[in-house]
N, C-alpha and C. Protein backbone atom coordinates (compact mmCIF):
# COMPACT_ATOMS: atom_id res chain seq x y z
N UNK A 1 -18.36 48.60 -15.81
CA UNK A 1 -18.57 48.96 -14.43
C UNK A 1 -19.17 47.78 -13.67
N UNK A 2 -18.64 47.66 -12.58
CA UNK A 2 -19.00 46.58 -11.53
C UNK A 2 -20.41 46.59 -10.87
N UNK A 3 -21.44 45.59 -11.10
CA UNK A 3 -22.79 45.93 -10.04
C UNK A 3 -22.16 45.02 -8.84
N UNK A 4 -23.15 45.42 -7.85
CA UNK A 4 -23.06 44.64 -6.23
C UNK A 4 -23.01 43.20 -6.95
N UNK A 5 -24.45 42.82 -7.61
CA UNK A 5 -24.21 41.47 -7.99
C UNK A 5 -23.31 40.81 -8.62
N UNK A 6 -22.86 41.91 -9.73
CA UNK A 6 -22.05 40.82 -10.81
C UNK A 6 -20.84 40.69 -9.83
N UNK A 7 -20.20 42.07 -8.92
CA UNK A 7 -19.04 41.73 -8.09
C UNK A 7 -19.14 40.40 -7.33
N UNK A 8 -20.21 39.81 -6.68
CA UNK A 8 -20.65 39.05 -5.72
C UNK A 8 -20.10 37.70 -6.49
N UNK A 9 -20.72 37.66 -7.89
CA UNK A 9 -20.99 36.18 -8.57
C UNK A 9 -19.53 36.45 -8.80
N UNK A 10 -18.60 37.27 -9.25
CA UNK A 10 -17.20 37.40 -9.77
C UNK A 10 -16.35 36.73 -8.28
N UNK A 11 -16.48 37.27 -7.02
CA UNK A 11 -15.93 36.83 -5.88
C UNK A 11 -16.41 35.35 -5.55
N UNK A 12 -17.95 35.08 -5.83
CA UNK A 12 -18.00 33.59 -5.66
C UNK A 12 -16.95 32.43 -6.50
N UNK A 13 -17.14 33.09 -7.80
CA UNK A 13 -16.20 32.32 -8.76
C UNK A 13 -14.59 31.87 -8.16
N UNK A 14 -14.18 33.47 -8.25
CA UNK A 14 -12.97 32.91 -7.26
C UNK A 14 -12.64 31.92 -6.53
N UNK A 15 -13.81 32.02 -5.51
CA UNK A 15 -13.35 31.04 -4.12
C UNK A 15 -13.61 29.56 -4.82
N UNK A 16 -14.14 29.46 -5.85
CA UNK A 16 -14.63 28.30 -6.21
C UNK A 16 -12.85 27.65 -6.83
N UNK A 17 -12.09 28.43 -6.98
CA UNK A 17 -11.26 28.36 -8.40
C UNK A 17 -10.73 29.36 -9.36
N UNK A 18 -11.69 29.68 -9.13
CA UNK A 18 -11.64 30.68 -10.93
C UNK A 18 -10.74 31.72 -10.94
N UNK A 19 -10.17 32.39 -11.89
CA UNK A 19 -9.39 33.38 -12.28
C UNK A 19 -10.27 34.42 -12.90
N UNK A 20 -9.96 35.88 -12.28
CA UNK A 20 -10.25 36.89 -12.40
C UNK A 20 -9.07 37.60 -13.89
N UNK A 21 -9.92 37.48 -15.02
CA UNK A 21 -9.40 38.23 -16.23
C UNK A 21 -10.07 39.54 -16.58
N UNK A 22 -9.28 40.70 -16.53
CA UNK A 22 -9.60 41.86 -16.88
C UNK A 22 -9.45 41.73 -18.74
N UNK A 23 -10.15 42.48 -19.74
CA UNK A 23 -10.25 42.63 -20.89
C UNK A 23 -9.55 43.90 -21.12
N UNK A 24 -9.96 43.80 -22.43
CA UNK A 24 -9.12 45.50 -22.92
C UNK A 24 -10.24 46.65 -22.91
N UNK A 25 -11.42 46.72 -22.87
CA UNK A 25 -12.26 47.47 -22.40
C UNK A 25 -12.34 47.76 -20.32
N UNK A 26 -11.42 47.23 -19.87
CA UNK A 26 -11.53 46.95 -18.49
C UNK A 26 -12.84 46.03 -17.76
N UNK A 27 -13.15 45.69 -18.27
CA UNK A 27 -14.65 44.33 -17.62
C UNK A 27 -13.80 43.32 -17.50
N UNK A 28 -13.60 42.95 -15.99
CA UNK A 28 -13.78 41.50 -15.20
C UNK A 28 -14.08 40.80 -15.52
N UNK A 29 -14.11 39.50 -16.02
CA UNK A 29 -14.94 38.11 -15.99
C UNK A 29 -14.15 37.18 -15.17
N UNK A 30 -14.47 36.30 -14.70
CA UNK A 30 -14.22 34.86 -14.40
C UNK A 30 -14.05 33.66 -15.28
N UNK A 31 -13.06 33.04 -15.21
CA UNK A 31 -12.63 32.06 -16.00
C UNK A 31 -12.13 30.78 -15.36
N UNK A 32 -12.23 30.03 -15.03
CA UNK A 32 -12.24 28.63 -14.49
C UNK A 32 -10.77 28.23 -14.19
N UNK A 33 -10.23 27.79 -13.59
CA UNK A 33 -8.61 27.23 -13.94
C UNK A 33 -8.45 26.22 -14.86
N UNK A 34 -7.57 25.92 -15.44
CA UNK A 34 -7.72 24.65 -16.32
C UNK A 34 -6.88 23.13 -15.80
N UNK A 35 -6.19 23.57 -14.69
CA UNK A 35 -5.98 22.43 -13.68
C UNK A 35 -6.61 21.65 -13.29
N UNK A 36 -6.53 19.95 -12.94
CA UNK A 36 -7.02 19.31 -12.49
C UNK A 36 -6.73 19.38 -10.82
N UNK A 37 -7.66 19.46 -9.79
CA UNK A 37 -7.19 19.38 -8.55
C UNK A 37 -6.73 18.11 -8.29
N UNK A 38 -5.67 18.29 -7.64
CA UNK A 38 -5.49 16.76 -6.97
C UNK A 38 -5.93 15.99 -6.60
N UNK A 39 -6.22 14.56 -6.42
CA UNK A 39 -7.20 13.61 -5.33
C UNK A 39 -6.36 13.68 -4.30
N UNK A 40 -7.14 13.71 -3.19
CA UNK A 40 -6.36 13.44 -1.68
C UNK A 40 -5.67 12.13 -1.76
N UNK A 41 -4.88 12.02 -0.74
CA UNK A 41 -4.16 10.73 -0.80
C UNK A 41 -4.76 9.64 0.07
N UNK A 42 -4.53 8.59 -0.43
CA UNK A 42 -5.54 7.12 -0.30
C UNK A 42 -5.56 7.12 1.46
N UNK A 43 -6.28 6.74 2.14
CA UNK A 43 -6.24 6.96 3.54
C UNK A 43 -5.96 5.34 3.65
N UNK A 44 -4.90 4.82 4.80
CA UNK A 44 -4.43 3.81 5.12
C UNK A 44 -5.97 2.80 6.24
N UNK A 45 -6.02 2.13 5.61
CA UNK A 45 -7.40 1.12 6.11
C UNK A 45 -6.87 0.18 6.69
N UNK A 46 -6.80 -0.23 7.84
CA UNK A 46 -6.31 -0.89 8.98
C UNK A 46 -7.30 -2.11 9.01
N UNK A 47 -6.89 -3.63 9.35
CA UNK A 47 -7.79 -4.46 9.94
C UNK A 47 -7.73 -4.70 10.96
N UNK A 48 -8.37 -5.72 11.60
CA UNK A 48 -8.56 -6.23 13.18
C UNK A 48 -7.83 -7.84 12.52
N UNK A 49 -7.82 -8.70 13.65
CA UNK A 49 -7.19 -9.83 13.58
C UNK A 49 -7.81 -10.70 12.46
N UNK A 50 -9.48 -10.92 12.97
CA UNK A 50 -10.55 -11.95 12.43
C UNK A 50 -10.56 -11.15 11.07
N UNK A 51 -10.38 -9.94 11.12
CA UNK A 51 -11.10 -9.37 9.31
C UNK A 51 -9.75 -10.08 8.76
N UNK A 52 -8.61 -9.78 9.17
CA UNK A 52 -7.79 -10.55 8.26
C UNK A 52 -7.62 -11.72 8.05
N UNK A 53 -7.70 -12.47 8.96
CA UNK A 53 -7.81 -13.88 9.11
C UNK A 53 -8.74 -14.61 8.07
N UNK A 54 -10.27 -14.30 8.40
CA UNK A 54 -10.92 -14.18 7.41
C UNK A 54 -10.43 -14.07 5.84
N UNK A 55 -10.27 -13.06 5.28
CA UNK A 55 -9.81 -12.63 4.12
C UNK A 55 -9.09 -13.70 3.82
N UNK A 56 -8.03 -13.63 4.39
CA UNK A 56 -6.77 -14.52 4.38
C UNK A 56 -7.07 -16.21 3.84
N UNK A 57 -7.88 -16.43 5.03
CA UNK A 57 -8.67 -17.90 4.54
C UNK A 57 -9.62 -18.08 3.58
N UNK A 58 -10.06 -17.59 3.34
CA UNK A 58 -11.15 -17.48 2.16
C UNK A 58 -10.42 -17.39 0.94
N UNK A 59 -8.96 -17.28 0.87
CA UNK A 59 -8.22 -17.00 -0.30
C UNK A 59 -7.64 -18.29 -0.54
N UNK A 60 -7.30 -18.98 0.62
CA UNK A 60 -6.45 -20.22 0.67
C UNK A 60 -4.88 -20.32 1.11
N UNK A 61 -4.81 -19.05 1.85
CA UNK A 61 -3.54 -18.68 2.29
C UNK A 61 -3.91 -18.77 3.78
N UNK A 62 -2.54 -19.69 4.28
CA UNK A 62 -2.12 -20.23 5.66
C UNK A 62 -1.41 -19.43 6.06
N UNK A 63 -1.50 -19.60 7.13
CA UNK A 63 -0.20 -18.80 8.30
C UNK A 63 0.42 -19.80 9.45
N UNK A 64 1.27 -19.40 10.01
CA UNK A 64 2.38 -20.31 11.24
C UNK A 64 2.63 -19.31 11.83
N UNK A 65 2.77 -19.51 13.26
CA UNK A 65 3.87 -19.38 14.15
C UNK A 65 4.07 -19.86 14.85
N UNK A 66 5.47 -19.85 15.28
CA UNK A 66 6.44 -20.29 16.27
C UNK A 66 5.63 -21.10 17.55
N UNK A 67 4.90 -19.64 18.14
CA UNK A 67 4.22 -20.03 19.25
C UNK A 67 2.98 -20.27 18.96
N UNK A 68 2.14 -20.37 18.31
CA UNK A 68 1.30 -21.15 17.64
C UNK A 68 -0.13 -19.79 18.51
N UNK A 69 0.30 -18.31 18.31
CA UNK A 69 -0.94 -17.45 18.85
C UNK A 69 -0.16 -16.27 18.02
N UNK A 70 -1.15 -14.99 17.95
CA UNK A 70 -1.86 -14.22 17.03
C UNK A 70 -1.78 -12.62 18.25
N UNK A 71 -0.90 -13.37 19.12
CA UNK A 71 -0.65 -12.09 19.84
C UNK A 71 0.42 -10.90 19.38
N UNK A 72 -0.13 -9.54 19.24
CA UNK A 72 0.85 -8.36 18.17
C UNK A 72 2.03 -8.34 19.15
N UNK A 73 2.00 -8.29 20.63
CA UNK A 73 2.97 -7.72 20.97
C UNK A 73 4.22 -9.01 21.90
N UNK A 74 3.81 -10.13 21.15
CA UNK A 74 4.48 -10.96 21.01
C UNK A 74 5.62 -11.61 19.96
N UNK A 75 6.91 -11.46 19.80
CA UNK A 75 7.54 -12.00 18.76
C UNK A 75 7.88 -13.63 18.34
N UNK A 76 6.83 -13.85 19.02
CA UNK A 76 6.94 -15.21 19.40
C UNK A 76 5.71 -15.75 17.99
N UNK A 77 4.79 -15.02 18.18
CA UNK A 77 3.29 -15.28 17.63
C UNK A 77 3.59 -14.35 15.60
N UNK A 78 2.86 -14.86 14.94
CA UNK A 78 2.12 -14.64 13.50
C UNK A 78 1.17 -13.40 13.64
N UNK A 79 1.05 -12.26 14.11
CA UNK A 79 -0.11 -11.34 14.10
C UNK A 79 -0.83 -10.89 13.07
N UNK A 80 -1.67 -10.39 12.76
CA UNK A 80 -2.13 -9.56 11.32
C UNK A 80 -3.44 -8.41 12.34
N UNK A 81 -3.03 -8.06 13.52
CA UNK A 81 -3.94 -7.03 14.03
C UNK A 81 -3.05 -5.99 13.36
N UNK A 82 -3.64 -4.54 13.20
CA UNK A 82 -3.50 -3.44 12.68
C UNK A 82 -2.90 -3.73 11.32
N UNK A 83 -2.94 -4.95 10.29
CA UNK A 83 -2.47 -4.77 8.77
C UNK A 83 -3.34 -3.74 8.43
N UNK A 84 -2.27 -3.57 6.94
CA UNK A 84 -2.87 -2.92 6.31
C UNK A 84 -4.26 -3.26 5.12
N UNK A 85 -5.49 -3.25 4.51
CA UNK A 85 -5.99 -3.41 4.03
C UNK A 85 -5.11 -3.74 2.97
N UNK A 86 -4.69 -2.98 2.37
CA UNK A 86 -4.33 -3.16 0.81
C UNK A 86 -2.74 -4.28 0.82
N UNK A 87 -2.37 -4.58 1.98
CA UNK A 87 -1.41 -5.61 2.09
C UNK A 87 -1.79 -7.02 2.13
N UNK A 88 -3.05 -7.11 2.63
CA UNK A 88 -3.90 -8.59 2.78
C UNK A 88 -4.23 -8.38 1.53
N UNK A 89 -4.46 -7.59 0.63
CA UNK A 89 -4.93 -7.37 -0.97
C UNK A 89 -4.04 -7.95 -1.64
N UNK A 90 -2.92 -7.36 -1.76
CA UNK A 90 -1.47 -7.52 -2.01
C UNK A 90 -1.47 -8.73 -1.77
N UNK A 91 -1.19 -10.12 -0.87
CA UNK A 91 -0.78 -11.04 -0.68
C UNK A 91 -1.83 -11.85 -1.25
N UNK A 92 -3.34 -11.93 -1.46
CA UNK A 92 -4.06 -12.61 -2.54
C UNK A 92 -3.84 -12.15 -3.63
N UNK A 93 -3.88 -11.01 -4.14
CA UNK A 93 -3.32 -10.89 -5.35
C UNK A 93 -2.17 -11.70 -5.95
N UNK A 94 -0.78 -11.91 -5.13
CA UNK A 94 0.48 -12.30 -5.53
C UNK A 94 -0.25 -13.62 -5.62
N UNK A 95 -0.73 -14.39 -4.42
CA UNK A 95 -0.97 -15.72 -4.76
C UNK A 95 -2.23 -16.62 -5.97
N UNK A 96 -3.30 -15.72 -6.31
CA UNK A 96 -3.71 -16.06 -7.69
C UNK A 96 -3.19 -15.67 -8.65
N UNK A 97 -2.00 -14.86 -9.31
CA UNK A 97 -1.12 -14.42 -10.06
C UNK A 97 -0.19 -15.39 -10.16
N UNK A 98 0.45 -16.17 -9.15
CA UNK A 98 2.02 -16.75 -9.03
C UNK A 98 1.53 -18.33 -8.82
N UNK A 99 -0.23 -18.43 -8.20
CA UNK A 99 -0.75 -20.14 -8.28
C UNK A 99 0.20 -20.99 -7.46
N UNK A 100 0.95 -19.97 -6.42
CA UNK A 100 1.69 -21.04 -5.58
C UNK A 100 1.24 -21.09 -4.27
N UNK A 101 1.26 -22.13 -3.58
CA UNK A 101 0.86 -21.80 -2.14
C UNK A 101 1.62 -21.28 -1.75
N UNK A 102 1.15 -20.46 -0.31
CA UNK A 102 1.25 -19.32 0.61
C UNK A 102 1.58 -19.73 1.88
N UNK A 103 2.03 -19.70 2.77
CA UNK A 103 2.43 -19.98 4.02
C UNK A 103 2.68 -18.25 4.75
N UNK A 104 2.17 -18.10 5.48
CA UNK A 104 2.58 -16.30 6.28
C UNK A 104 3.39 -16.60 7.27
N UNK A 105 4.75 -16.27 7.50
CA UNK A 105 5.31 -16.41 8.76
C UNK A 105 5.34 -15.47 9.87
N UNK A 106 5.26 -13.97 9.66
CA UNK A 106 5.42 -12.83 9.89
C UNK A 106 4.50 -11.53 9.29
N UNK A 107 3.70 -11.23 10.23
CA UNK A 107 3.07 -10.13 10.58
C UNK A 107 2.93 -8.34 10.86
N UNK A 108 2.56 -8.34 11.71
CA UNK A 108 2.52 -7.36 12.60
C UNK A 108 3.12 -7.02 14.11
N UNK A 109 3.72 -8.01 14.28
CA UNK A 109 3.75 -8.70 15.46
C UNK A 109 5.39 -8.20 16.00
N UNK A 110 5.56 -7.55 17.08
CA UNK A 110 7.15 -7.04 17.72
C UNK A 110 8.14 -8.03 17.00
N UNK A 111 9.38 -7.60 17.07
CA UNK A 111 10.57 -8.24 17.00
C UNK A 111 10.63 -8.01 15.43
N UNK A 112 10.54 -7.26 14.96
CA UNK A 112 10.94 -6.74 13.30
C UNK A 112 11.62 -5.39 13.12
N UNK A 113 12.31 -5.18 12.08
CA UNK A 113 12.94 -3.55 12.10
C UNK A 113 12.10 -2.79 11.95
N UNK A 114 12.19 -1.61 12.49
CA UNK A 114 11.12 -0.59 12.80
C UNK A 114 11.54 0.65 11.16
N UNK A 115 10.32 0.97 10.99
CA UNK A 115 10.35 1.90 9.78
C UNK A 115 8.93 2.22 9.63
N UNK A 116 8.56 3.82 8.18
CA UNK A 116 7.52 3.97 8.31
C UNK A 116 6.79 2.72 7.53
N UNK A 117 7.61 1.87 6.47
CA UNK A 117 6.80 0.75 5.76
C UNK A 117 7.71 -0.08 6.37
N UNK A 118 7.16 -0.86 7.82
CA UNK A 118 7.76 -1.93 8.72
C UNK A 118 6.12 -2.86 9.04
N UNK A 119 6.69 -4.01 9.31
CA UNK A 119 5.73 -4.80 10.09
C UNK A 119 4.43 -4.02 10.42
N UNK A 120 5.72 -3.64 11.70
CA UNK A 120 4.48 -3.35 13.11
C UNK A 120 3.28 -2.18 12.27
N UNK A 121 3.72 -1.62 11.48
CA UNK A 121 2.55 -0.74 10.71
C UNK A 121 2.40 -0.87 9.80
N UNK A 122 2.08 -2.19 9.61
CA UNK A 122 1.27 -3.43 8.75
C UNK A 122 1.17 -3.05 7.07
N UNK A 123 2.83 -2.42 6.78
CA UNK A 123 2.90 -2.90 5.27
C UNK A 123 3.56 -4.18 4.72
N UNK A 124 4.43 -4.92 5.76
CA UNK A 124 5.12 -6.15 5.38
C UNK A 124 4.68 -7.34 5.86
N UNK A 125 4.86 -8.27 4.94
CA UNK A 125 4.21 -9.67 5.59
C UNK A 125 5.71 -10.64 4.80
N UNK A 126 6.12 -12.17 6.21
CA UNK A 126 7.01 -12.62 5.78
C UNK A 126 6.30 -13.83 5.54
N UNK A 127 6.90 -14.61 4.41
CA UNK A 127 6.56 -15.92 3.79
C UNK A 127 7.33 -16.74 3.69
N UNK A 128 6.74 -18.20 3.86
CA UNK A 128 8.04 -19.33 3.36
C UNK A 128 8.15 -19.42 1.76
N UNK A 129 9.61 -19.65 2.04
CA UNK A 129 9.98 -19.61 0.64
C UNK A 129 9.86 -20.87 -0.07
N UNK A 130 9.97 -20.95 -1.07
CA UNK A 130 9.15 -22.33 -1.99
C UNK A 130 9.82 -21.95 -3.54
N UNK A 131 10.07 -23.38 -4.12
CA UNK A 131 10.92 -22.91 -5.37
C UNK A 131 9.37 -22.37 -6.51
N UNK A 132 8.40 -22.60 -6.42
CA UNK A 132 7.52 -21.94 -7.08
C UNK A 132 6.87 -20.31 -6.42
N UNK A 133 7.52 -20.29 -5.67
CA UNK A 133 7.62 -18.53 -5.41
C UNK A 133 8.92 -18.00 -5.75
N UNK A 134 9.90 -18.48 -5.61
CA UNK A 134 11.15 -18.44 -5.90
C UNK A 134 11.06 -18.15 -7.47
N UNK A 135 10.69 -18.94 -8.53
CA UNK A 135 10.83 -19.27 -10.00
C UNK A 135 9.62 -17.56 -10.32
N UNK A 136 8.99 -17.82 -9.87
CA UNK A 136 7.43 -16.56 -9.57
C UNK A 136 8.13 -15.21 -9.97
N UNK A 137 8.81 -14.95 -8.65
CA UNK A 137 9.42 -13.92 -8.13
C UNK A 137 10.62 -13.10 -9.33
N UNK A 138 11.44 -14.50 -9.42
CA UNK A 138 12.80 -13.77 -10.23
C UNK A 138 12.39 -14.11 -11.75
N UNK A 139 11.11 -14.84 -12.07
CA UNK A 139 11.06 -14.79 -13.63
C UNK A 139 10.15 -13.11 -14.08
N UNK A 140 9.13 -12.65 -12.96
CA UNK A 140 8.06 -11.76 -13.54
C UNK A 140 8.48 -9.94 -12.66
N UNK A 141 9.32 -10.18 -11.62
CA UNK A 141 9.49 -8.96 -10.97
C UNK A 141 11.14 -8.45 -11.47
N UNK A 142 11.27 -7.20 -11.56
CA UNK A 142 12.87 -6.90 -11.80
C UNK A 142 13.78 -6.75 -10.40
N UNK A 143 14.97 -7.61 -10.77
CA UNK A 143 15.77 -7.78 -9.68
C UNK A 143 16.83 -6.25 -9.45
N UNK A 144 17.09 -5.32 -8.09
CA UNK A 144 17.00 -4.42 -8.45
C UNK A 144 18.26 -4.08 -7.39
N UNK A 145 19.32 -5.35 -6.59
CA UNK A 145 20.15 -5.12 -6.13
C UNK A 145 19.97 -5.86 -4.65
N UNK A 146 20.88 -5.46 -4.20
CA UNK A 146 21.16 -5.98 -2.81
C UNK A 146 20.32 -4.63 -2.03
N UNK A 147 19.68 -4.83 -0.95
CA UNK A 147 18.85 -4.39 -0.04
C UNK A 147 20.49 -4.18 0.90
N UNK A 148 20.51 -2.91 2.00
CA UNK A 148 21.40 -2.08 2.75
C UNK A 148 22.05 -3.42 3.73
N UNK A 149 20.81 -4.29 3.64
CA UNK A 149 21.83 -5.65 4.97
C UNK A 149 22.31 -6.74 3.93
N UNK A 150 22.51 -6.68 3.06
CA UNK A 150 23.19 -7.43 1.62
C UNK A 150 21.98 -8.77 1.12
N UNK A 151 20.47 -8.49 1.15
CA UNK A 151 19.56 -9.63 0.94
C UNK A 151 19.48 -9.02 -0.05
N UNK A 152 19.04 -10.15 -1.41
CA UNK A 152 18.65 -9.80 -2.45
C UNK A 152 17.21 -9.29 -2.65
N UNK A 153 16.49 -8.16 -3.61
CA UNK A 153 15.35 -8.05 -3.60
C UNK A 153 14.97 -7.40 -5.01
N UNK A 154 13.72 -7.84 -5.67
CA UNK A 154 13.25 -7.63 -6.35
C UNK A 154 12.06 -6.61 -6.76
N UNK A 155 11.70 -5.94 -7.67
CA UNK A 155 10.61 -5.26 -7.41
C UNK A 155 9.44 -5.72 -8.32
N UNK A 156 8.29 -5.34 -7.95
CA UNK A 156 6.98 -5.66 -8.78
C UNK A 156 7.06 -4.46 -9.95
N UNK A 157 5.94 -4.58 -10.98
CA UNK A 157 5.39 -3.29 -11.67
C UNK A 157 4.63 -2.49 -10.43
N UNK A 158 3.92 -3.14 -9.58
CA UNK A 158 3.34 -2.20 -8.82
C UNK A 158 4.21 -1.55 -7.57
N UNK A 159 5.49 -1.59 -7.84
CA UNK A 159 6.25 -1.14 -6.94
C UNK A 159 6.47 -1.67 -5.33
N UNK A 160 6.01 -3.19 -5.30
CA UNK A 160 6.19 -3.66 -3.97
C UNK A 160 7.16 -4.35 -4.39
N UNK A 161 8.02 -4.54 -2.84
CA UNK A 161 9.78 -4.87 -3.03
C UNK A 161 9.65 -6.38 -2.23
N UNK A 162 10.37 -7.16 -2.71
CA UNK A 162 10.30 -8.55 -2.59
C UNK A 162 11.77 -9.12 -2.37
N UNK A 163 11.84 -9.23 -0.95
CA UNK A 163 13.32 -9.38 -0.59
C UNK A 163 13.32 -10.73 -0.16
N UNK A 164 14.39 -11.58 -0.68
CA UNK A 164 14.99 -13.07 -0.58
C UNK A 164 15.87 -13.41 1.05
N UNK A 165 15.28 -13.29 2.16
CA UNK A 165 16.19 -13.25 3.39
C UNK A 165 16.63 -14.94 3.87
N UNK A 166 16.76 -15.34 2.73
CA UNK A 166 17.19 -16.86 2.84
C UNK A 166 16.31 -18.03 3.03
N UNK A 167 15.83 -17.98 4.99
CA UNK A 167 14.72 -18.14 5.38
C UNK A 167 13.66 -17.74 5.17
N UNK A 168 13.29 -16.96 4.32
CA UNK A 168 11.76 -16.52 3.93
C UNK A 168 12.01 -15.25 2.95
N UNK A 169 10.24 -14.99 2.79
CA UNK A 169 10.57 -13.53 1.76
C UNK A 169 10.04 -12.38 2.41
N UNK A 170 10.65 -11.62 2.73
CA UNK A 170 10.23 -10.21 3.11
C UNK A 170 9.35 -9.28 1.98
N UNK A 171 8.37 -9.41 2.17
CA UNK A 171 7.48 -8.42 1.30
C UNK A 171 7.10 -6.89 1.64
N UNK A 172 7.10 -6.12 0.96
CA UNK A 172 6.45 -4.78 1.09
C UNK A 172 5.84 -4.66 0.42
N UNK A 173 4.10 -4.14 0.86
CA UNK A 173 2.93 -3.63 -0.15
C UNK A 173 3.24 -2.15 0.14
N UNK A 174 3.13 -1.69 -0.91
CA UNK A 174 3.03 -0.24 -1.17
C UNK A 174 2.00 -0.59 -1.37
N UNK A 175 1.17 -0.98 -2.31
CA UNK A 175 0.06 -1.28 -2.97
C UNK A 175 -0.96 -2.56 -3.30
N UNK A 176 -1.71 -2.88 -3.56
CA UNK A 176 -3.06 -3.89 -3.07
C UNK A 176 -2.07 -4.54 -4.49
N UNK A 177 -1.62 -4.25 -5.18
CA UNK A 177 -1.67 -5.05 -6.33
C UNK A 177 -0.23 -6.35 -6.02
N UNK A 178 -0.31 -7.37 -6.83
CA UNK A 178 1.04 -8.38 -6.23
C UNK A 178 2.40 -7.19 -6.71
């Protein structure tokens, strides 16, 4: 038979989780789930220009542009306002891993194809190409076909895609790792 209390602590359990098991005498108990809850999903960490810049230099990785400014809504300019954290991760990572220099051509910055992992929402960064990124690239990542506009591209273990666009490399961080 049910008291006020034990019902109370039986309904707390619940909300907590728990599963309500009846026995063969009919008594209730509470029993825990044996599921792990999910972790929420990683929340996207945005920088400002200088935090990346910063980062960026302190690693030993350069950048260019065209027009020689850092303006986003210019396609003229190199931006890194609104990257992503774990993409400036991503691009030191690749470069103490691969020991090649870095050059950034491409940003954040208008004049790129639009998507949810595009530029302008700072998962891709473009690079000059160099035969020691080149040798990097196609000796340690798996080559995984022609990309939909016929560029070749490769993938990491950590699942970022590394596309050969002649003039440079189109990168995607999914993830902080190279």
């Amino acid at each position: 038979m049910f008291t006020h209390s034990s019902s109370r602590r039986r309904l707390a359990a619940l909300a907590t989780g728990a599963t309500l098991l009846v026995g063969a005498a009919g008594i209730a108990t509470a029993a825990t789930a044996s599921a792990t809850p999910r972790p929420a999903p990683a929340k996207v960490v945005k920088l400002t220009q200088s935090q990346a810049e910063a980062q960026l230099r302190a690693a030993g990785i350069k950048w260019w542009s065209p027009g020689h400014c850092s303006k986003r809504s210019s396609f003229q300019c190199t931006s890194f306002e609104q990257i992503n954290k774990s993409t400036v991760q991503g691009i030191i990572a690749f470069k103490k891993a691969s020991k090649c220099a870095i050059t950034i051509t491409g940003g954040t910055e208008t004049g790129h194809a639009t998507s949810k992992y595009s530029h302008y929402n700072g998962y891709k960064l473009d690079i000059s190409p160099s035969s020691c990124l080149s040798a990097y690239i196609k000796g340690k990542f798996h080559y995984i076909g022609q990309r939909s506009d016929g560029y070749p591209q490769w993938k990491a273990p950590s699942g970022n895609l590394y596309c050969n666009e002649g003039n440079h490399w189109d990168i995607t961080y999914f993830k902080a790792a190279p």
